[in-house]
Protein backbone atom coordinates (compact mmCIF):
# COMPACT_ATOMS: atom_id res chain seq x y z
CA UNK A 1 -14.72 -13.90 11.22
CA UNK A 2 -13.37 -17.51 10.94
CA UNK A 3 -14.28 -17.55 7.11
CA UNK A 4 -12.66 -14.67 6.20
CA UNK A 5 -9.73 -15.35 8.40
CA UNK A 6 -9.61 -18.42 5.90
CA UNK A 7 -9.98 -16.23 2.77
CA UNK A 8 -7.33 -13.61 3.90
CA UNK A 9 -4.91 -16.96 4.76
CA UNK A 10 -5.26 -17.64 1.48
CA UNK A 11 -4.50 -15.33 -0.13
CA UNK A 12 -1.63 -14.23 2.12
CA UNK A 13 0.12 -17.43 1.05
CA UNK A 14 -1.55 -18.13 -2.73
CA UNK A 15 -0.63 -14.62 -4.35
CA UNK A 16 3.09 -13.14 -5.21
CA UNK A 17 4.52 -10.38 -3.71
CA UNK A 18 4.24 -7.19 -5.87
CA UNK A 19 6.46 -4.02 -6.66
CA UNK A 20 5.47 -1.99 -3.59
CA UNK A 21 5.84 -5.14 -1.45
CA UNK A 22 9.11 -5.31 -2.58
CA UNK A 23 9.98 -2.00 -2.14
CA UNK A 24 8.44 -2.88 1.76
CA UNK A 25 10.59 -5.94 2.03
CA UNK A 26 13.76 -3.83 0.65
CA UNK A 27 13.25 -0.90 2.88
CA UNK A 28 12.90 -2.87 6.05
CA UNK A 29 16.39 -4.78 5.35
CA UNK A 30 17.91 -1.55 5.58
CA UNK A 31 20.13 -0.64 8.95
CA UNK A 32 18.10 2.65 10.42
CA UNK A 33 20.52 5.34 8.98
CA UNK A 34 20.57 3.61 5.57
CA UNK A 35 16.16 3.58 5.93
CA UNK A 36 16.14 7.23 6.93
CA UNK A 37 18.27 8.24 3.73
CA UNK A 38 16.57 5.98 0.90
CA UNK A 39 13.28 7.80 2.21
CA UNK A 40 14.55 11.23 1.38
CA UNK A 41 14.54 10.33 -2.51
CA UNK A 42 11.27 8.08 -1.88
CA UNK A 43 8.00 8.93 -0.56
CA UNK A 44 6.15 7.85 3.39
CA UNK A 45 7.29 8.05 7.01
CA UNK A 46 9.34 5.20 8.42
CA UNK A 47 7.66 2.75 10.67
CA UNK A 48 5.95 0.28 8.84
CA UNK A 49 9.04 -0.59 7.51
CA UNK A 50 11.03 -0.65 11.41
CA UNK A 51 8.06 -2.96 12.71
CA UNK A 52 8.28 -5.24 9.38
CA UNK A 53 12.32 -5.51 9.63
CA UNK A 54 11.93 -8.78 12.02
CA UNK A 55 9.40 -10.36 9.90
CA UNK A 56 11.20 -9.69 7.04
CA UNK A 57 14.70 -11.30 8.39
CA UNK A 58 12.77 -14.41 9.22
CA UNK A 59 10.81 -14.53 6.54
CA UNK A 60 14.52 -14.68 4.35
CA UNK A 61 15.54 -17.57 6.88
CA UNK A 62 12.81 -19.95 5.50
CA UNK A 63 11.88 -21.48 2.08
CA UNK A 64 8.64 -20.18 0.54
CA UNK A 65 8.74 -17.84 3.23
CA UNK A 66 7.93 -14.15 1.58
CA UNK A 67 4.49 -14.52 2.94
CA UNK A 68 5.54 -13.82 6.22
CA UNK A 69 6.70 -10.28 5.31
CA UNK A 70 2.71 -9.92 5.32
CA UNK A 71 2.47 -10.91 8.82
CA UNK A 72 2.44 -7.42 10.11
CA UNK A 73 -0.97 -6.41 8.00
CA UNK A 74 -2.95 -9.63 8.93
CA UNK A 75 -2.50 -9.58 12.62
CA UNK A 76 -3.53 -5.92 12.53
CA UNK A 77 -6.73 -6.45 10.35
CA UNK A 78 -7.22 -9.71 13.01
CA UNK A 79 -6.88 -6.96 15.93
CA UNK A 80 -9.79 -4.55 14.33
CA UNK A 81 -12.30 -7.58 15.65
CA UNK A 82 -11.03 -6.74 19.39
CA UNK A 83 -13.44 -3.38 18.63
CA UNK A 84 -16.50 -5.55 19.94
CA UNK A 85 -15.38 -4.77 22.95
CA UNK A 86 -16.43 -0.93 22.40
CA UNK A 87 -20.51 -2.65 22.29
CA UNK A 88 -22.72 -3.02 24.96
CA UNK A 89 -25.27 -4.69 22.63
CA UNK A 90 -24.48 -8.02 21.38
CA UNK A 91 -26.42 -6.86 18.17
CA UNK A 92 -24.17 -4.39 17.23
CA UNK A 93 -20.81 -6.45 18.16
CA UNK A 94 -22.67 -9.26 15.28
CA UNK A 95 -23.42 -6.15 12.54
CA UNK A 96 -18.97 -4.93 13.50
CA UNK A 97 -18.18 -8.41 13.00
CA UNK A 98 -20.06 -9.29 10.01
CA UNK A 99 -19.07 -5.66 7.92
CA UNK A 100 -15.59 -6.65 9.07
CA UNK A 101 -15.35 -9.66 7.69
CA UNK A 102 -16.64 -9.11 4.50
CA UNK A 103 -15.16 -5.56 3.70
CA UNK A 104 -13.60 -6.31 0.48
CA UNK A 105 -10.57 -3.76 0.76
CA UNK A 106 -9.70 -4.94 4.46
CA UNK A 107 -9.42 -8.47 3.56
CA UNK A 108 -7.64 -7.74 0.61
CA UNK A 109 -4.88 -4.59 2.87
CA UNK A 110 -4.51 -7.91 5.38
CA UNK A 111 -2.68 -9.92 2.98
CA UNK A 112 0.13 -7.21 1.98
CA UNK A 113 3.12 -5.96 2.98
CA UNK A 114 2.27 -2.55 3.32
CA UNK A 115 1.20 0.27 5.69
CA UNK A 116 -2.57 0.33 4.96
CA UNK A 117 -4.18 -2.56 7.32
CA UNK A 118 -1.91 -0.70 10.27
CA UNK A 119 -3.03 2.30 9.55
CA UNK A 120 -6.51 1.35 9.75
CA UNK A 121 -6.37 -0.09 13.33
CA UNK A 122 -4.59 2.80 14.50
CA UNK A 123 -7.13 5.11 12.99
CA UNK A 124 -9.88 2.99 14.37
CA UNK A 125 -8.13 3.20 18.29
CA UNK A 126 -7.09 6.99 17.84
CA UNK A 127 -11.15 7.55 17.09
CA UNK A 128 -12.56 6.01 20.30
CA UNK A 129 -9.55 7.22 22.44
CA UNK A 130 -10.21 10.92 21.14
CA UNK A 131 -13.67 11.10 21.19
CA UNK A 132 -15.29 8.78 23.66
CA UNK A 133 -14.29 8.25 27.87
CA UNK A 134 -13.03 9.98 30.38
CA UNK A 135 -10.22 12.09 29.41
CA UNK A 136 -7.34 10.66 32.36
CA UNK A 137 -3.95 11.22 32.15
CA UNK A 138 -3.46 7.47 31.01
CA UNK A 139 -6.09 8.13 28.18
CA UNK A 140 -4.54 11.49 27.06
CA UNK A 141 -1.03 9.98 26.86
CA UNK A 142 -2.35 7.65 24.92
CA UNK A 143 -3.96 9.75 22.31
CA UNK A 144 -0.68 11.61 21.97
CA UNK A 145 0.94 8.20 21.30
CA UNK A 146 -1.29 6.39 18.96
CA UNK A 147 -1.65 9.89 16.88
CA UNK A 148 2.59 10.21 16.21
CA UNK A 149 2.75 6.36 15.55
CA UNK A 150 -0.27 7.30 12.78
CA UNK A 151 2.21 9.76 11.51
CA UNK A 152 4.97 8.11 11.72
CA UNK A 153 3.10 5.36 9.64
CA UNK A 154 1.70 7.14 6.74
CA UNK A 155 0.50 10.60 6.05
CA UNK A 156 -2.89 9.36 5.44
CA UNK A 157 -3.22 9.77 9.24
CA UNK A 158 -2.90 13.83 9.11
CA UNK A 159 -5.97 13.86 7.39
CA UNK A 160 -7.46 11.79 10.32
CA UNK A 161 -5.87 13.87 12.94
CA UNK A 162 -7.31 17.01 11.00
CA UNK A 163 -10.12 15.46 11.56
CA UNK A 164 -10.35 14.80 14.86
CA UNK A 165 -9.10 18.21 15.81
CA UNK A 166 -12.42 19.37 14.43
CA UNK A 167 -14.45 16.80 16.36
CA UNK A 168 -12.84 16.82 19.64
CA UNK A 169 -13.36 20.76 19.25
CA UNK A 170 -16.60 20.43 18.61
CA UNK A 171 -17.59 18.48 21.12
CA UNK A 172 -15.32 20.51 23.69
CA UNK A 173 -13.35 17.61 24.48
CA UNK A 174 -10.21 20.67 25.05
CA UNK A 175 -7.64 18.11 26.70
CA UNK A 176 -8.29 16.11 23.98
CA UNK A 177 -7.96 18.49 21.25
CA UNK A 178 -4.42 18.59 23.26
CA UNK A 179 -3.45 15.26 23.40
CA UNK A 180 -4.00 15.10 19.35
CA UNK A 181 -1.90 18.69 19.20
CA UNK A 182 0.77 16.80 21.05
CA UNK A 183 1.08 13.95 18.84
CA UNK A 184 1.31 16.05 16.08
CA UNK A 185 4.06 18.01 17.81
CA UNK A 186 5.58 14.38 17.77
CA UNK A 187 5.91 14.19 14.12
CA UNK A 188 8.04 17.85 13.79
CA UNK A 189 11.22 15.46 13.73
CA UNK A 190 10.31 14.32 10.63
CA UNK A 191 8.75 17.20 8.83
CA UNK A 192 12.15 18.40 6.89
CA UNK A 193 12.27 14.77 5.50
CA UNK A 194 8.91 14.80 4.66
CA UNK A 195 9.13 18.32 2.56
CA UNK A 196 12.08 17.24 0.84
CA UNK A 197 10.20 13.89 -0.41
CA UNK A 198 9.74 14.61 -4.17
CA UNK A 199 6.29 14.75 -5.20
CA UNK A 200 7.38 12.60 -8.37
CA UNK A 201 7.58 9.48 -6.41
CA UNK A 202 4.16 9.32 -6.15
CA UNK A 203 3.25 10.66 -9.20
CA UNK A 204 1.26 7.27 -10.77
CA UNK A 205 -1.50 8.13 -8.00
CA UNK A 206 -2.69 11.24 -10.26
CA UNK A 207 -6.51 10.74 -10.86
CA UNK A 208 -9.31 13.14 -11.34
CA UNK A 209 -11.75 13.73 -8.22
CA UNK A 210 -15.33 12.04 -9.60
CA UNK A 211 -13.48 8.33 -9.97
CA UNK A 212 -11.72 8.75 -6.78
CA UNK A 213 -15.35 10.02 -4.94
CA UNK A 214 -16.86 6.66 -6.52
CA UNK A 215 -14.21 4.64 -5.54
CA UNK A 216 -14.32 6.10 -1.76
CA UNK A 217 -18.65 5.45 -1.63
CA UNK A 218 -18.02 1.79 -2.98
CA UNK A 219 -15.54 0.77 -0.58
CA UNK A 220 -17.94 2.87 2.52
CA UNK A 221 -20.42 0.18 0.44
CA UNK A 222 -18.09 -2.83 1.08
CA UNK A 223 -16.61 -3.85 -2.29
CA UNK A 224 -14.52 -0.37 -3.82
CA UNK A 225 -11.86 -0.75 -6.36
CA UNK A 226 -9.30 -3.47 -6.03
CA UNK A 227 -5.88 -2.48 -6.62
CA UNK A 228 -4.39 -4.15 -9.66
CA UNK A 229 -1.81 -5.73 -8.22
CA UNK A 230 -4.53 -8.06 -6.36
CA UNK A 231 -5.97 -9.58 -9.16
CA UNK A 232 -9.04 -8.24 -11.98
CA UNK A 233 -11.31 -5.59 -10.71
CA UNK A 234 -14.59 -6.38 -8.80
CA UNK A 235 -17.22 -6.94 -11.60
CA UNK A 236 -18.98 -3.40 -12.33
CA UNK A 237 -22.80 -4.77 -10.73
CA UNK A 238 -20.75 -5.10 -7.46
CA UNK A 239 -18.74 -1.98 -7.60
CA UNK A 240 -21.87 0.53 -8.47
CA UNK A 241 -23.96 -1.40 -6.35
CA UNK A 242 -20.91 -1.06 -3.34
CA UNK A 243 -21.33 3.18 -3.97
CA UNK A 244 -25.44 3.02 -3.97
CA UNK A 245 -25.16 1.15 -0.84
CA UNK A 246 -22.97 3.79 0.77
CA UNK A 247 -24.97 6.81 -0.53
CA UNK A 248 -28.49 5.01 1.60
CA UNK A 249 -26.48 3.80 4.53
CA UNK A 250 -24.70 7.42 4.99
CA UNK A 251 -28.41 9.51 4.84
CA UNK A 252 -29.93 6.69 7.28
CA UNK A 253 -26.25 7.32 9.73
CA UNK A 254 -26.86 11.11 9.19
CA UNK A 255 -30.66 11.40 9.92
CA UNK A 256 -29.78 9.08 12.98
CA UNK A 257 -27.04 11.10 13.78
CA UNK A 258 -29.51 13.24 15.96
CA UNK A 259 -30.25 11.45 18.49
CA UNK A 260 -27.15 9.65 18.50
CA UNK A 261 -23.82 11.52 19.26
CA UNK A 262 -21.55 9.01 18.31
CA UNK A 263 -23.19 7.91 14.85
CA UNK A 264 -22.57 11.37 14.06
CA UNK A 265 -19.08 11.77 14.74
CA UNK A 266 -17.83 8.24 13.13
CA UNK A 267 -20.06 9.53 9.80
CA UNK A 268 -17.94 13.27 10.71
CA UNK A 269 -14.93 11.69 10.39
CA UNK A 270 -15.13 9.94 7.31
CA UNK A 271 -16.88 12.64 5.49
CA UNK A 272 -13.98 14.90 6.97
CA UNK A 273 -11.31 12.74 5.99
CA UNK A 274 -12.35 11.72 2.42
CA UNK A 275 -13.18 14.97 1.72
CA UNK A 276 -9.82 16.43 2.85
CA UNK A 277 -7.73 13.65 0.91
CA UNK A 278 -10.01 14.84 -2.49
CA UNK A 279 -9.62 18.37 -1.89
CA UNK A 280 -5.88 17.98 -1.13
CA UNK A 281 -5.36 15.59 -4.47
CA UNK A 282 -6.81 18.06 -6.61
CA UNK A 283 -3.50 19.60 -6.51
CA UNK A 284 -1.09 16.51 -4.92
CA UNK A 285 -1.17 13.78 -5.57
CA UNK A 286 -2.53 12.06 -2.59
CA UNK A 287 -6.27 10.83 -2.77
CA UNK A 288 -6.36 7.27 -4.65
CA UNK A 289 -9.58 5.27 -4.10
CA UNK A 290 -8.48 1.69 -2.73
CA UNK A 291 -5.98 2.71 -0.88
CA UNK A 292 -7.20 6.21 1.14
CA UNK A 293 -10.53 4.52 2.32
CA UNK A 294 -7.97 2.22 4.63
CA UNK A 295 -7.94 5.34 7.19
CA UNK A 296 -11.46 5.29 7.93
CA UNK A 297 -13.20 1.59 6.64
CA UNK A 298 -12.96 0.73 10.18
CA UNK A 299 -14.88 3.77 11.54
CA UNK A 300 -16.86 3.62 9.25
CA UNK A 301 -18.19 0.27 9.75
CA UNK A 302 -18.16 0.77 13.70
CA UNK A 303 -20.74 3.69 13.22
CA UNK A 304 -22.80 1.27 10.82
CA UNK A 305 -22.78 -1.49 13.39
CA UNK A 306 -23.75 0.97 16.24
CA UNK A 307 -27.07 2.67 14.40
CA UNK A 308 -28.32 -1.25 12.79
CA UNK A 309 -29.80 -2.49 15.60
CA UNK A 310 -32.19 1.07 16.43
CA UNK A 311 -32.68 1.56 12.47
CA UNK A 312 -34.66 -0.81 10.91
CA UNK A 313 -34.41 0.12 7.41
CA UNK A 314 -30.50 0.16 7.67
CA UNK A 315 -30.33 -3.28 8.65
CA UNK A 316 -31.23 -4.56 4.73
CA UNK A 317 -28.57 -2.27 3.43
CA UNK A 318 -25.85 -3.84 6.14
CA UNK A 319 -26.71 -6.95 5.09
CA UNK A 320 -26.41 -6.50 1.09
CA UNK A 321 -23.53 -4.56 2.26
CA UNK A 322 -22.18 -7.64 3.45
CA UNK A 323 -23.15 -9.74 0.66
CA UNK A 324 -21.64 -7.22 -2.27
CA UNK A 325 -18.26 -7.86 -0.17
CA UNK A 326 -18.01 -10.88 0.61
CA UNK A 327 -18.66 -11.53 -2.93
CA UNK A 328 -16.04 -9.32 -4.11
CA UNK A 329 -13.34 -10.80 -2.32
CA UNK A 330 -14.36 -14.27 -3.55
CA UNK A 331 -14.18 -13.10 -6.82
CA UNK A 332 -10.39 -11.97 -6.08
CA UNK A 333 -9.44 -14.17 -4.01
CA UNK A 334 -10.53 -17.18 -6.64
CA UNK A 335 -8.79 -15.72 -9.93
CA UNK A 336 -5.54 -16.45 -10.92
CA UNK A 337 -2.98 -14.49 -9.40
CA UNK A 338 0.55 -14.79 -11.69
CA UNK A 339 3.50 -12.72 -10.31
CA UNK A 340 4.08 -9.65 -12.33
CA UNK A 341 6.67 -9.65 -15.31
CA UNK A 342 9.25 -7.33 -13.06
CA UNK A 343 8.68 -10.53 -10.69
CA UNK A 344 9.13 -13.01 -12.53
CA UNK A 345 12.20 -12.02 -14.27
CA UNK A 346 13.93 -11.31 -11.75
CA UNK A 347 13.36 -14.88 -10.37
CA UNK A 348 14.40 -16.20 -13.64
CA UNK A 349 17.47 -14.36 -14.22
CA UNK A 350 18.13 -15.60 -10.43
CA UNK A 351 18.16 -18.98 -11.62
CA UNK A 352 20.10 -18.30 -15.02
CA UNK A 353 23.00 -15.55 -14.53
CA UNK A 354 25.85 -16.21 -12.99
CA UNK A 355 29.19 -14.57 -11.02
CA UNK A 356 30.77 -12.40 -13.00
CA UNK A 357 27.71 -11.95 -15.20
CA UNK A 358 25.73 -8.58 -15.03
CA UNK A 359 22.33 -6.86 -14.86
CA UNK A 360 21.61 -3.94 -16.59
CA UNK A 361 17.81 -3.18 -15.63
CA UNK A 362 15.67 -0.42 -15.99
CA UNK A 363 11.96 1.00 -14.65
CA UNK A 364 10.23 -1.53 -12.82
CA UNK A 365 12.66 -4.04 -13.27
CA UNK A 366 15.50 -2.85 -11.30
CA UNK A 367 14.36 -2.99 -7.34
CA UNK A 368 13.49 -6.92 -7.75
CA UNK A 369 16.98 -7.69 -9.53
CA UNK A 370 18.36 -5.30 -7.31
CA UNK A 371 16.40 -6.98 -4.09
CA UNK A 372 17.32 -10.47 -5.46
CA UNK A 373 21.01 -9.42 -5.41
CA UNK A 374 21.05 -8.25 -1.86
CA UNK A 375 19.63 -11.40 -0.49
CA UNK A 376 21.93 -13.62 -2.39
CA UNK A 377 19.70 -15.16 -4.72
CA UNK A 378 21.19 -13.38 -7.60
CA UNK A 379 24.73 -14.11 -8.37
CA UNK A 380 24.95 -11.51 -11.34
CA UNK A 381 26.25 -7.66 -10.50
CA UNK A 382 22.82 -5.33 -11.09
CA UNK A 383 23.09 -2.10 -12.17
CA UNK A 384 20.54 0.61 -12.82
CA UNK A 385 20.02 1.74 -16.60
CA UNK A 386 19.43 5.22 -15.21
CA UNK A 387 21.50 6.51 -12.63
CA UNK A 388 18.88 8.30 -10.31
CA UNK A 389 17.79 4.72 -10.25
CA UNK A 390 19.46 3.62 -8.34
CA UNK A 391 19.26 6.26 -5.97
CA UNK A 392 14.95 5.86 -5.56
CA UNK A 393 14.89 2.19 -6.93
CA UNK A 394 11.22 2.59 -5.31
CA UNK A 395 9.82 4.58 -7.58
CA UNK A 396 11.09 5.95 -11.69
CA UNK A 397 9.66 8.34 -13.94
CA UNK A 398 9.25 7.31 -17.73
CA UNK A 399 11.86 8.73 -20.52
CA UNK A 400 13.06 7.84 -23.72
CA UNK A 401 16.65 6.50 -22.88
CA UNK A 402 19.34 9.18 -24.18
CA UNK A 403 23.38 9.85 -24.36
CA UNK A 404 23.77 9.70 -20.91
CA UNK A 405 22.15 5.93 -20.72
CA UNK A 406 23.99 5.15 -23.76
CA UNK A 407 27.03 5.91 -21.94
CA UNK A 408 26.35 4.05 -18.70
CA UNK A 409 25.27 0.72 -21.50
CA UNK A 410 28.65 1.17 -22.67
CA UNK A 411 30.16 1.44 -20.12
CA UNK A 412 28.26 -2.20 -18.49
CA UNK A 413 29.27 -3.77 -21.92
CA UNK A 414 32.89 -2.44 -21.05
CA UNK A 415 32.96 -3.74 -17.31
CA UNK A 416 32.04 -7.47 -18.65
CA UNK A 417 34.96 -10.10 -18.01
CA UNK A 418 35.20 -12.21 -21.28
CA UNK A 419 33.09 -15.07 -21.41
CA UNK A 420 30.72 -13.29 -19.33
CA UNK A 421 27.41 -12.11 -19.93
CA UNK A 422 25.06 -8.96 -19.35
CA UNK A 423 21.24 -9.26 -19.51
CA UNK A 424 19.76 -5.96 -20.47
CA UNK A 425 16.26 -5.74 -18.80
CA UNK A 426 14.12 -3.17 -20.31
CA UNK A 427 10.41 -1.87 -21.60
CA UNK A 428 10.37 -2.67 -25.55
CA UNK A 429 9.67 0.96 -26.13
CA UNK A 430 13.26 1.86 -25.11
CA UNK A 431 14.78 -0.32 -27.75
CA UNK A 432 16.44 2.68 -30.01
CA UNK A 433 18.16 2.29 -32.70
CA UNK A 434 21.60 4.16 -30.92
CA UNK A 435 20.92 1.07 -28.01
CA UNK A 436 21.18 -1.04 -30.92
CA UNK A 437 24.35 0.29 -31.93
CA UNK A 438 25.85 0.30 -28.22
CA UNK A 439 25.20 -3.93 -28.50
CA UNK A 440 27.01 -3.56 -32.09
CA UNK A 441 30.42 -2.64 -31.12
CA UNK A 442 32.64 -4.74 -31.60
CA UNK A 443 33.95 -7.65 -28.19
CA UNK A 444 30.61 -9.71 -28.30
CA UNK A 445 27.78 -10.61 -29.25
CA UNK A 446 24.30 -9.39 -28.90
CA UNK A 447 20.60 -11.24 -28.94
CA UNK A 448 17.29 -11.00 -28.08
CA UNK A 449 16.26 -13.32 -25.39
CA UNK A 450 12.86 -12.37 -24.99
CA UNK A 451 10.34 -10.06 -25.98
CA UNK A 452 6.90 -9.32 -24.36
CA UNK A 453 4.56 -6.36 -24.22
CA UNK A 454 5.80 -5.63 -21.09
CA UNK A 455 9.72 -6.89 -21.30
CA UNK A 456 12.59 -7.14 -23.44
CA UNK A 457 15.57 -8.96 -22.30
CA UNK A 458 18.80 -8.57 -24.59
CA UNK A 459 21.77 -11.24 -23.78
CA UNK A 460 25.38 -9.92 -24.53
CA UNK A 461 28.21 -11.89 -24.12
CA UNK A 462 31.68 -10.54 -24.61
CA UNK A 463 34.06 -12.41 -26.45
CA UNK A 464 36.75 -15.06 -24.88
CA UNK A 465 39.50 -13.71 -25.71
């Protein structure tokens, strides 16, 4: 636990905020009214972004201090090790402990600013409340809480509410089955916000079923696919070897599964919720393997460390288990992890454009200009090249620029003070030929600052005089 508490330190504080952590960090500077409208033209329920806002505001009050931001994520990936206290053997709270710490994907969810690592404790708590104890008043409140805050987190968790609805039925757990209804009845605030959420703003996540189905059995296997934004993919001998570790350690959970209630329903309930997320993606797009496994890697591992100690022939697999993550997140952790080009130019035209100056920036590159200019580190006015833009800067869809952007370009050019400068921040694919003749009229002067395969940054300055 203390190692990879190390490893996820690390790499909390070694590797650059992305896009999406951005979007996070944006988001949660917003007043409440302000949140709740951005997230009807973006995608995802509200609270991860109300329970970041304080780190966020400190983490602006100190130099170097974006890491911070990620605070939320690494305490709850610390707080899935307080499930050794759901043991009575002190052989299965060493198995928890070990998959824990090595589970490539949770290391990796605790050091980002994003929903998934909170999600994953929740999941974990919602499980045991539902399904296990006596069902008190106290406990049944509880389930009713812990299953809207789910909601209210990401909708991930109605797959794991789904699911649980199923088990606690099965298992005639009726108050239960209740308390989960309840919670659900919770989230009916936020339903009409959640229907109007266009579809399109998630529309990168598209992927057929068979890669997402390996990338789920990997991850159950303790490496699964690394999100690009955390550094080069696991290398291919751990990420097979992650889904033929899953595939023996689920038949060894199900044939134990018969003389052991609770195996059976932590092995339910990721089957149930996996399989839901595929069946739903097929036509939404919502299952994405290294990100959906969050909602049940925790279960999942509880129901491993619970069945190791009474099957012998699981305890090998745990342990290569183990090994194939650990070594994973060494790999990523290790590499090189340079901030993205969206990033990075945003942090040099921070340093570069001045008042009176202005951004023009399109695609990816708008929310961190955009993000820079809100917090004052960017003196320059930023603008979006498109103008649903600016209304979603969280997510865009890609489209040959036409007359309408050639108007709002013109009309940037236009709004420039003389002397003063606009940097035009865009994918080199969208340099036309009628862009080119935008720059041409005449009151400046237009160059190309730099070109990339991923950036092209043109520099017009209007005339003195």
């Amino acid at each position: 636990m203390l190692a990879s508490t190390a490893l996820r330190l690390l790499l909390n504080l070694e590797r650059p905020l992305w896009f999406d952590e951005l979007f996070s960090i944006w988001a949660a500077r917003l007043p409440l009214p302000d949140l709740l409208a951005a997230l009807r033209a973006d995608s995802g329920p509200p609270l991860f972004y109300v329970l970041a806002k304080p780190f966020v505001l400190l983490a602006e009050r100190l130099a170097d201090g974006a890491w911070i931001a990620r605070v939320p994520s690494l305490l709850a990936a610390l707080l899935l090790f307080a499930g050794v206290r759901t043991f009575s053997k002190t052989s299965e709270r060493s198995w928890f402990v070990l998959l824990l710490s090595c589970s490539l994907l949770l290391n990796l969810y605790s050091a980002e600013a994003r929903s998934y690592a909170v999600l994953s404790l929740l999941c974990l708590v919602l499980f045991r409340l539902a399904l296990f104890g006596e069902p008190t008043g106290t406990r049944l409140c509880a389930v009713a809480v812990v299953g809207a805050l789910a909601l209210y987190l990401h909708y991930l968790a109605l797959f794991a509410i789904a699911a649980l609805l199923i088990l606690t039925a099965s298992a005639r757990r009726w108050r239960s089955c209740l308390a989960l209804a309840a919670g659900a009845a919770l989230f009916a605030p936020w339903v009409p916000i959640f229907r109007a959420q266009p579809f399109a703003a998630v529309g990168w996540m598209r992927e057929a079923a068979w890669p997402s189905a390996l990338g789920f059995l990997s991850a159950l296997g303790g490496v699964g696919r690394a999100p690009a934004p955390f550094g080069p993919v696991a290398p291919p001998v751990l990420y097979f070897g992650g889904a033929v570790v899953a595939v023996l350690s689920l038949g060894l959970l199900l044939a134990y599964a018969r003389t052991d209630r609770a195996v059976g329903e932590a092995a339910g309930f990721v089957l149930l919720v996996l399989a839901g997320a595929l069946a739903a993606g097929l036509s939404k797009p919502i299952a994405f393997a290294g990100r959906t496994e969050l909602a049940v890697l925790p279960v999942w591992i509880w129901g491993l460390a619970r069945a190791a100690p009474a099957v012998r022939a699981l305890r090998p697999i745990c342990v290569l288990s183990a090994a194939l993550g650990l070594a994973a997140t060494l790999a990523v952790v290790m590499a090189p992890h340079p901030p993205s080009p969206s990033v990075a130019l945003a942090e040099t035209l921070a340093h570069v454009a001045g008042p009176g100056d202005v951004v023009v920036a399109a695609t990816g590159f708008y929310l961190p200009a955009r993000l820079a200019s809100e917090q004052g580190r960017l003196a320059a006015r930023v603008e979006p090249f498109t103008r649903d833009l600016g209304e979603h800067p969280g997510w865009f869809v890609s489209a040959m620029p036409g007359a309408e952007e050639e108007s709002r370009l013109a009309s940037a050019l236009a709004s420039v003070a003389p002397g003063k400068r606009l940097f035009f921040v865009i994918p080199p694919v969208y340099a036309t030929s009628a862009l080119a003749r935008v720059f041409a009229a005449p009151g400046g002067r237009a160059r190309e600052l730099m070109r990339s395969p991923d950036a092209l940054v043109v520099l017009w300055t209007r005339a003195p005089s």
